[in-house]
N, C-alpha and C. Protein backbone atom coordinates (compact mmCIF):
# COMPACT_ATOMS: atom_id res chain seq x y z
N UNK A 1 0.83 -1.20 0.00
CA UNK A 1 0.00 0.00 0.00
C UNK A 1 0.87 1.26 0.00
N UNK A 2 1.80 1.26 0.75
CA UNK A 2 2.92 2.72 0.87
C UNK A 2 3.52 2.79 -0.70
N UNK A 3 4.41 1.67 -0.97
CA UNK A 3 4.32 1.34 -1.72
C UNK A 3 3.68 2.17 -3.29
N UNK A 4 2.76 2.04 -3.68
CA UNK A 4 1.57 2.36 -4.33
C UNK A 4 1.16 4.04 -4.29
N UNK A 5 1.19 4.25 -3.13
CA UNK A 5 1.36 5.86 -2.66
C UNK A 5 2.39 6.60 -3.08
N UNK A 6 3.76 6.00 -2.87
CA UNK A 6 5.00 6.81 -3.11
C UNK A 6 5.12 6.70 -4.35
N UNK A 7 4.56 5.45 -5.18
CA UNK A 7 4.96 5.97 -6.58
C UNK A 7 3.56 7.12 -7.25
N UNK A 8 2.43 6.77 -6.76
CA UNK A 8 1.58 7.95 -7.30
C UNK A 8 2.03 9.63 -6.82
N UNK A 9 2.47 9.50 -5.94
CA UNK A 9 2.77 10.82 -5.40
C UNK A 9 4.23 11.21 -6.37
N UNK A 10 5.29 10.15 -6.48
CA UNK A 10 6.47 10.95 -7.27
C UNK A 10 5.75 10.93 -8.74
N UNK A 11 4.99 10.21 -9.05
CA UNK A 11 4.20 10.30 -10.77
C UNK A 11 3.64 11.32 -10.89
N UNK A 12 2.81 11.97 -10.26
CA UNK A 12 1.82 13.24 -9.92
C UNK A 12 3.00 14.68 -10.55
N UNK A 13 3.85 15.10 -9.88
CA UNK A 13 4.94 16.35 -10.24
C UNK A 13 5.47 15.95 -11.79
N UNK A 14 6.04 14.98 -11.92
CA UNK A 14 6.67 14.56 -13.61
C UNK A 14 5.18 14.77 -14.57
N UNK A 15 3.66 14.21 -14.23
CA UNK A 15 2.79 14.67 -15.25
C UNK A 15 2.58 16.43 -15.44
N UNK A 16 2.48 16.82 -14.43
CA UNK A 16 2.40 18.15 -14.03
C UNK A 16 3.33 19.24 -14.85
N UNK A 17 4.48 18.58 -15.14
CA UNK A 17 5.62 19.36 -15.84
C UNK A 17 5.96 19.30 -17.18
N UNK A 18 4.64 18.08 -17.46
CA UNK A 18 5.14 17.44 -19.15
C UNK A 18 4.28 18.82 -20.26
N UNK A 19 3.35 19.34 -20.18
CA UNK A 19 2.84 20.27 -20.75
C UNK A 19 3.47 21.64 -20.72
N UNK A 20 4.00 22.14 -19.83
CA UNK A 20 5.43 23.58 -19.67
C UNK A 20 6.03 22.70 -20.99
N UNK A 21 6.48 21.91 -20.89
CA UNK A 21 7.63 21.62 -21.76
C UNK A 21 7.44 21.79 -23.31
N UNK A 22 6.06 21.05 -23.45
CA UNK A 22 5.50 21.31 -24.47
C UNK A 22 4.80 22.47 -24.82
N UNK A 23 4.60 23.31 -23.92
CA UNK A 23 4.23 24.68 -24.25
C UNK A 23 5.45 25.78 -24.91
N UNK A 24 6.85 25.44 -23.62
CA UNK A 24 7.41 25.67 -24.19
C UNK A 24 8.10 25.94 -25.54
N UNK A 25 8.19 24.30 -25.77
CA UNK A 25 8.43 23.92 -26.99
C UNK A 25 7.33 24.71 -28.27
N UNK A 26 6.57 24.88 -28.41
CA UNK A 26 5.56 25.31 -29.11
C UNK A 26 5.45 26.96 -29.29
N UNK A 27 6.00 27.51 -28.13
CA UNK A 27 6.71 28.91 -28.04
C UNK A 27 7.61 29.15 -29.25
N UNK A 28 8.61 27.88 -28.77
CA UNK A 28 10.16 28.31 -29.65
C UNK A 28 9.32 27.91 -31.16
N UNK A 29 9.30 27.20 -31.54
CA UNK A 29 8.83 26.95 -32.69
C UNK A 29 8.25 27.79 -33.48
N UNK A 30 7.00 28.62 -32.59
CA UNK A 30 6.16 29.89 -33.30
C UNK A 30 7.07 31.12 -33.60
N UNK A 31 8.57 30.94 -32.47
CA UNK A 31 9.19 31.93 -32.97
C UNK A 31 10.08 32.00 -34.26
N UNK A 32 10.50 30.66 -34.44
CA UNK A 32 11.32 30.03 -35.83
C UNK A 32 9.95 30.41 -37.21
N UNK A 33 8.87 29.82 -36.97
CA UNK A 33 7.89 30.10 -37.56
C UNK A 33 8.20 31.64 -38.10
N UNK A 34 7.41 31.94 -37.26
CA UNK A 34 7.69 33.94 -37.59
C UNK A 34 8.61 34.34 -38.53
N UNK A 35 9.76 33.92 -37.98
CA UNK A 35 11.27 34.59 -38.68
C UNK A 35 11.07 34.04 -39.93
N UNK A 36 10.34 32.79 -39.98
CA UNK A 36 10.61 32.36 -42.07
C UNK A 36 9.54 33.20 -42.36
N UNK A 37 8.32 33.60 -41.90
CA UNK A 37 6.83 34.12 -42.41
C UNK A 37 7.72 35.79 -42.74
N UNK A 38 8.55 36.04 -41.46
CA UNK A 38 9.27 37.26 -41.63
C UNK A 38 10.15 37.54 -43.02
N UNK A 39 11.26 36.92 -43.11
CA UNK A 39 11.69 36.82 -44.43
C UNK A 39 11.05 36.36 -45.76
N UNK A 40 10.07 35.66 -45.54
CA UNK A 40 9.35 35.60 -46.89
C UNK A 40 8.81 36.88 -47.27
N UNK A 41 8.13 37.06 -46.48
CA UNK A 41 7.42 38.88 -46.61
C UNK A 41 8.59 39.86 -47.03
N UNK A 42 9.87 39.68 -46.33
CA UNK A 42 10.89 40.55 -46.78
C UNK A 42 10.56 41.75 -45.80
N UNK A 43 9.73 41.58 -44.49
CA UNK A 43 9.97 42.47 -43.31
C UNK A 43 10.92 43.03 -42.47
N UNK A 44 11.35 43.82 -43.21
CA UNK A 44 12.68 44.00 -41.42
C UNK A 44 12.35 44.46 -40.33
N UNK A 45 11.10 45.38 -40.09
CA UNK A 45 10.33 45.29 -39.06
C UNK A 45 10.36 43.91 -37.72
N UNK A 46 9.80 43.61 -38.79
CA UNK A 46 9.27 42.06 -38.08
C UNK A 46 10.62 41.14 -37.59
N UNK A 47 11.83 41.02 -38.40
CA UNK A 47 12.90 40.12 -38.66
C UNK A 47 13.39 40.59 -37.32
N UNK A 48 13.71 41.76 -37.18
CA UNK A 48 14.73 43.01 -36.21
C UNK A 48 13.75 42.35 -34.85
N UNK A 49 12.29 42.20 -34.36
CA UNK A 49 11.57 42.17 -33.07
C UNK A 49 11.75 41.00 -32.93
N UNK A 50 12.43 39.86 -33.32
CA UNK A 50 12.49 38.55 -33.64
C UNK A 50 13.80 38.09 -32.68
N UNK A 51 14.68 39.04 -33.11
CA UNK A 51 16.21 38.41 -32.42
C UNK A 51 16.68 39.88 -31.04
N UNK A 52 17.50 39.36 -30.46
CA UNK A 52 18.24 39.64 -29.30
C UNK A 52 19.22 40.73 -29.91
N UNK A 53 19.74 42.01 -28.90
CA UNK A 53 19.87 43.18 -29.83
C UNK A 53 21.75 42.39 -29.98
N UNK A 54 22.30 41.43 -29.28
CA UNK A 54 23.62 40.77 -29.84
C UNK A 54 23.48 39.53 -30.63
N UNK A 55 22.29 39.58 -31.22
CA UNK A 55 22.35 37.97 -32.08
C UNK A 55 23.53 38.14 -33.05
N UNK A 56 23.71 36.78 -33.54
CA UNK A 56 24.74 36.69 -34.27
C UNK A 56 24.23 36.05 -35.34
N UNK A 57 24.89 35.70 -36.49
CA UNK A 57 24.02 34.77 -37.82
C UNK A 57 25.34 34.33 -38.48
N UNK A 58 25.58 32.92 -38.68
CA UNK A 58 26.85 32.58 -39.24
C UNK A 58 26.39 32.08 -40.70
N UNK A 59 25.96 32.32 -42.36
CA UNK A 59 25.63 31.72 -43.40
C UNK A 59 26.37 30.81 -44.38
N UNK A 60 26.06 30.10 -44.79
CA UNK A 60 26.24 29.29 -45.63
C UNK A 60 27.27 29.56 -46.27
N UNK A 61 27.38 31.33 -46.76
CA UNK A 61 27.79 31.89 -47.21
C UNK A 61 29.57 32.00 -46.44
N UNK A 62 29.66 31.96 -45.57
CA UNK A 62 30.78 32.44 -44.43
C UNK A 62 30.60 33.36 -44.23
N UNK A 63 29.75 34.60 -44.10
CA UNK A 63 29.43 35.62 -43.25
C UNK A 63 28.99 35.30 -42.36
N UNK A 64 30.10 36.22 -41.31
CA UNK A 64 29.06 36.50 -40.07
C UNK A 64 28.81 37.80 -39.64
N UNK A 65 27.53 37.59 -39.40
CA UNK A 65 26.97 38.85 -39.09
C UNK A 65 26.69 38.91 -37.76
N UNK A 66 27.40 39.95 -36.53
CA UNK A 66 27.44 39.76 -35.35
C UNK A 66 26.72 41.49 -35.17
N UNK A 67 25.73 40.98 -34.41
CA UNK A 67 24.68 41.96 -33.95
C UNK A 67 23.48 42.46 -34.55
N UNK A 68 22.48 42.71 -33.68
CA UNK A 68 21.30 42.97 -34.49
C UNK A 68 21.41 43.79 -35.85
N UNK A 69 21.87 44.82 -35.47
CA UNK A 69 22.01 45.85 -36.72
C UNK A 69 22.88 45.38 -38.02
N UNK A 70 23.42 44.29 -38.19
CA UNK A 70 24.34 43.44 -39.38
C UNK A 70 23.29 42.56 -39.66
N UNK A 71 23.17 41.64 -38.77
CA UNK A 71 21.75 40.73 -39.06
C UNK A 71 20.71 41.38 -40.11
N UNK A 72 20.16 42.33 -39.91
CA UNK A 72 18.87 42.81 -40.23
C UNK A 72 19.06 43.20 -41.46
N UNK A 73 20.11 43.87 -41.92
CA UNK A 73 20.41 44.36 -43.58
C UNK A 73 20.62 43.31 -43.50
N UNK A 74 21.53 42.00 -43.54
CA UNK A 74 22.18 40.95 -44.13
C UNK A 74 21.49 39.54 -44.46
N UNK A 75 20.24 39.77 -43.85
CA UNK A 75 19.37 38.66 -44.12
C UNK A 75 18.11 39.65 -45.26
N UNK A 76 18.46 40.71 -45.64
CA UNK A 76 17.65 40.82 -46.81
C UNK A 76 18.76 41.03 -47.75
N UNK A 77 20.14 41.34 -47.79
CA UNK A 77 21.04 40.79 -48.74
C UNK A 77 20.89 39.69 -49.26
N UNK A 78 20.82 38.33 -48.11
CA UNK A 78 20.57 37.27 -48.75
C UNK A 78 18.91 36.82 -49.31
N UNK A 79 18.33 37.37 -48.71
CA UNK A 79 16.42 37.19 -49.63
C UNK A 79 16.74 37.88 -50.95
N UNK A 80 17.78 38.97 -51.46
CA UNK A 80 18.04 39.19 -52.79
C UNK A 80 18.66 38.52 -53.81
N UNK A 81 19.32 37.88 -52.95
CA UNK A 81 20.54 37.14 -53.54
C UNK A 81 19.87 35.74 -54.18
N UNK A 82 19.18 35.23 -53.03
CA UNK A 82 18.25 33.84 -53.19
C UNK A 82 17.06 34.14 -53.33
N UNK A 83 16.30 34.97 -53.76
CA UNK A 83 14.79 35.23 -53.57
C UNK A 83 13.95 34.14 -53.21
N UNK A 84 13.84 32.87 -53.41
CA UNK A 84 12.97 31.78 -53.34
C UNK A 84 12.52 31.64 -52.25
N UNK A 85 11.14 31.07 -51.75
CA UNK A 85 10.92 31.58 -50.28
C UNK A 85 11.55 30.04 -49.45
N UNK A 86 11.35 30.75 -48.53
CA UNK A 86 12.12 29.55 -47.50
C UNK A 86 11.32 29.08 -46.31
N UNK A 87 11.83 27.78 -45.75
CA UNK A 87 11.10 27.02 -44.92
C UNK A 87 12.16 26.56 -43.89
N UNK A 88 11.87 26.35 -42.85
CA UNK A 88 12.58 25.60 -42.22
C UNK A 88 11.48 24.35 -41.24
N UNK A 89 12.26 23.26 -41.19
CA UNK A 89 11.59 21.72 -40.98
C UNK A 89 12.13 21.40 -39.73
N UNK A 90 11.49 21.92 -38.52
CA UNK A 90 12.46 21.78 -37.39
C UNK A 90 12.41 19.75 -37.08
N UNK A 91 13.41 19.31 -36.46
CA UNK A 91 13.67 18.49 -36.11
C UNK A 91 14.26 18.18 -34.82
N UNK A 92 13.97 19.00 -34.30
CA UNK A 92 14.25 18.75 -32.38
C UNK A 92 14.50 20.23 -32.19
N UNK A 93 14.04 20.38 -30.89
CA UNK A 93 14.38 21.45 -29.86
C UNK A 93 14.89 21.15 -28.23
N UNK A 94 15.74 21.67 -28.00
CA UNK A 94 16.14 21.25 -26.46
C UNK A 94 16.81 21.98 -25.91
N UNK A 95 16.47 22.30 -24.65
CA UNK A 95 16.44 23.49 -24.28
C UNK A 95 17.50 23.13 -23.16
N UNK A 96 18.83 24.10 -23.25
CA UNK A 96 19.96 23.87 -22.35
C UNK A 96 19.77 24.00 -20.93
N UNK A 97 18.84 25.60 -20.73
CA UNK A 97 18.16 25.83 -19.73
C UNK A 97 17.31 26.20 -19.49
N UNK A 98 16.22 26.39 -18.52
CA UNK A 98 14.43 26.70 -18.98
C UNK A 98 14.39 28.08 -19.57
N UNK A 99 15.55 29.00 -19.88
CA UNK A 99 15.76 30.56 -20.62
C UNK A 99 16.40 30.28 -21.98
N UNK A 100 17.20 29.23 -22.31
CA UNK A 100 17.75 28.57 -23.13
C UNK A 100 17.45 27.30 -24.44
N UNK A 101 17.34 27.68 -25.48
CA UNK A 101 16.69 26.54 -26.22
C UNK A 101 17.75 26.50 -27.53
N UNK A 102 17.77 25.10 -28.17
CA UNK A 102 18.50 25.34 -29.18
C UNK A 102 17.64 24.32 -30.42
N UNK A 103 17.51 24.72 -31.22
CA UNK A 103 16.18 24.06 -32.42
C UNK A 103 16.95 23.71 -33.43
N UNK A 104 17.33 22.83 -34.40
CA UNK A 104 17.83 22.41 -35.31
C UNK A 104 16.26 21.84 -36.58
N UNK A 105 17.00 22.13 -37.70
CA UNK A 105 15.83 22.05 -38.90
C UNK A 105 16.79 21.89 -40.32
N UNK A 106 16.05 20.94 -41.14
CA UNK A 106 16.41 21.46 -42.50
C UNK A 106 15.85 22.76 -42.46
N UNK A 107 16.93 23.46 -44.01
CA UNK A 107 16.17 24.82 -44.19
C UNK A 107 16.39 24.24 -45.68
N UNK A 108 15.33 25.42 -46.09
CA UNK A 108 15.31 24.74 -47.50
C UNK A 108 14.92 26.41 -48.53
N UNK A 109 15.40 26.52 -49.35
CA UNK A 109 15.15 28.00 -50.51
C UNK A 109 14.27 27.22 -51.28
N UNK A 110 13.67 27.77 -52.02
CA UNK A 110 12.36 27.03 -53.09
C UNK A 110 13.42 27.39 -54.64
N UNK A 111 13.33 26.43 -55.32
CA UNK A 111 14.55 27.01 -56.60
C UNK A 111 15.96 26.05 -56.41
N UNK A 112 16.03 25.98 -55.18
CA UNK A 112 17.63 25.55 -54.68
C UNK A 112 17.34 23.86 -54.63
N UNK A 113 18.62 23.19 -55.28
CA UNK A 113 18.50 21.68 -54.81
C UNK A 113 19.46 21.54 -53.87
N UNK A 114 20.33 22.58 -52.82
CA UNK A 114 21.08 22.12 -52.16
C UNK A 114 20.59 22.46 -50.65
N UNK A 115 21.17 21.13 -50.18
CA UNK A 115 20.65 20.77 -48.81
C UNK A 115 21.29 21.63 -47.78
N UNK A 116 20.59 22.69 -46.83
CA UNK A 116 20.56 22.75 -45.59
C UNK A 116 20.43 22.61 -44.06
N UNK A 117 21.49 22.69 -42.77
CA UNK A 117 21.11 22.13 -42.24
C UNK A 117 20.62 23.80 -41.40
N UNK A 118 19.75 24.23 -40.09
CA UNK A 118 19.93 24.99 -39.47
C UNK A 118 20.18 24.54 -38.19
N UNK A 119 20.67 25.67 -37.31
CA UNK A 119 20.85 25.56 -35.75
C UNK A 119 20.68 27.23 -35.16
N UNK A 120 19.58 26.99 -34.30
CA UNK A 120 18.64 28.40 -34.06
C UNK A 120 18.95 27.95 -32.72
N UNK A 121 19.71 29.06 -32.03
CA UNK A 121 19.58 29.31 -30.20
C UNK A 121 19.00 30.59 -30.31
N UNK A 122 17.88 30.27 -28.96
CA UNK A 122 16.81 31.24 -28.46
C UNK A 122 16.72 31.30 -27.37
N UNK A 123 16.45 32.54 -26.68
CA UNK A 123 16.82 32.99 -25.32
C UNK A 123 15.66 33.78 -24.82
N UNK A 124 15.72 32.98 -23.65
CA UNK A 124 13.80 34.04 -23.05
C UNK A 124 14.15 34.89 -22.58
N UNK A 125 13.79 36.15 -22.60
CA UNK A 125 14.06 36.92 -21.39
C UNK A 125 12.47 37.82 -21.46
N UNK A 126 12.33 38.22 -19.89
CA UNK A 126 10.67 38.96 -19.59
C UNK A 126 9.81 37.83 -20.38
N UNK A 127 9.65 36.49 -20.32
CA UNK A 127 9.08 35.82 -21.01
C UNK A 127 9.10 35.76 -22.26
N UNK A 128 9.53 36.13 -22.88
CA UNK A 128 9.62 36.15 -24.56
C UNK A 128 10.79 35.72 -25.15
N UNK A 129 10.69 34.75 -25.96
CA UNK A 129 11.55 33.86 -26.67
C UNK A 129 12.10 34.77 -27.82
N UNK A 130 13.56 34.80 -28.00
CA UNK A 130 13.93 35.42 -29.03
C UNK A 130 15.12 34.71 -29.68
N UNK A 131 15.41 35.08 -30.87
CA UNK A 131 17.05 34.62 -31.68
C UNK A 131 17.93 35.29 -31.02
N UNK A 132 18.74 33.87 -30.39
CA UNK A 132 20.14 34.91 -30.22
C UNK A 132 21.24 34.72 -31.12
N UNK A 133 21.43 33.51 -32.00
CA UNK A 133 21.86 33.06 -33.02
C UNK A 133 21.47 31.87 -33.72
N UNK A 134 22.35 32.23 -35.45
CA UNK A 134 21.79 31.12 -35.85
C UNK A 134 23.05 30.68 -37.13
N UNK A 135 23.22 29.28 -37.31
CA UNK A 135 23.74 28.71 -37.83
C UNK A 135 23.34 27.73 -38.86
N UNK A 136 23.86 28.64 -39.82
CA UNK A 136 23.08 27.52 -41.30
C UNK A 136 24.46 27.19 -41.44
N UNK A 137 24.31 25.94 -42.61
CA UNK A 137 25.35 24.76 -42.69
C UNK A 137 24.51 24.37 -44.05
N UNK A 138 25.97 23.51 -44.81
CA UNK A 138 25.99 22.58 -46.09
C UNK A 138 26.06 21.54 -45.34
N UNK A 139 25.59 20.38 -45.10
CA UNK A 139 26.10 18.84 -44.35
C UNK A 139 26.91 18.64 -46.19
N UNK A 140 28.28 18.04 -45.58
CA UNK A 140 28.93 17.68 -46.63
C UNK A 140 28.49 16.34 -46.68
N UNK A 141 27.59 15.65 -46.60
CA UNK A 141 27.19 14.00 -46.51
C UNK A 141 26.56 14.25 -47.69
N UNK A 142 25.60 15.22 -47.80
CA UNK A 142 24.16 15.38 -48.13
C UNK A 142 23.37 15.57 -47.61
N UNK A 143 21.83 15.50 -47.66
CA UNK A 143 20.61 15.58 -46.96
C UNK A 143 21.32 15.62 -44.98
N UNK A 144 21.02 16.40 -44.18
CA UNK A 144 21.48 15.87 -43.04
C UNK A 144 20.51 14.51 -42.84
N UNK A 145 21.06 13.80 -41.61
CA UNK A 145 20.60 12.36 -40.64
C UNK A 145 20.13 13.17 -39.41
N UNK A 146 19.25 12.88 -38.95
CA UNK A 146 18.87 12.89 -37.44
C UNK A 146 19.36 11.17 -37.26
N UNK A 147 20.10 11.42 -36.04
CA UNK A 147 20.54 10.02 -34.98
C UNK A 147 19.53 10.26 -33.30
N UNK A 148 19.16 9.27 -33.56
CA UNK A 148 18.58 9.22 -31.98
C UNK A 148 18.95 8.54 -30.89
């Protein structure tokens, strides 16, 4: 009977915490969301309320663009450069610390047959999830693998 008790009672806090996580999660995501809905539109408005005023952006390209104000021209450099609209296919999020998240995705240009990988860290602060950087990549394999 105790037994039976102690495990309903430690089961009770772990259900309790499984929905934060997934709320969480569903946070970061709407914010990755945004930023492609953002660059498709070709908003810098929108792109600029998106990231952290030290984000950084490392491209495909080998630029890096360190700080909001480089970011914001430099990701409509590249919507000129590539016009095709873009997507990104997240494939995990995990969050280093409950202020801390890091999201990985194909990204993909519409037009382009070459494979992207991304890596988006996002940082809460006053509750609100934002870019603090982001890392696009060629996987020299091909297509990236998720390993589990």
């Amino acid at each position: 009977m105790w037994i039976i008790m102690i495990v309903c009672l430690l089961a009770a806090p772990m259900g309790a915490q499984a929905p934060a996580a997934s709320n969480e999660e569903s946070r970061v995501a709407a914010v990755i969301e945004n930023y492609v809905k953002a660059r498709n539109a070709r908003d810098p408005k929108a792109i600029e309320a998106l990231f952290t005023a030290d984000a950084d952006q490392y491209t495909t390209g080998g630029e890096w663009r360190r700080g909001r104000a480089h970011v914001i021209p430099g990701t409509a450099r590249s919507t000129n450069q590539n016009p095709g609209i873009r997507s990104i296919a997240l494939a995990a999020i995990r969050f280093i610390t409950p202020d801390v998240a890091i999201a990985d995705g194909t990204y993909t240009i519409a037009g382009s047959d070459v494979p992207r990988w991304t890596t988006i860290v996002l940082k809460r602060e006053r509750d609100e999830w934002q870019i603090a950087a982001i890392r696009n990549m060629l996987p020299t394999g091909g297509a990236a693998r998720v390993n589990r």
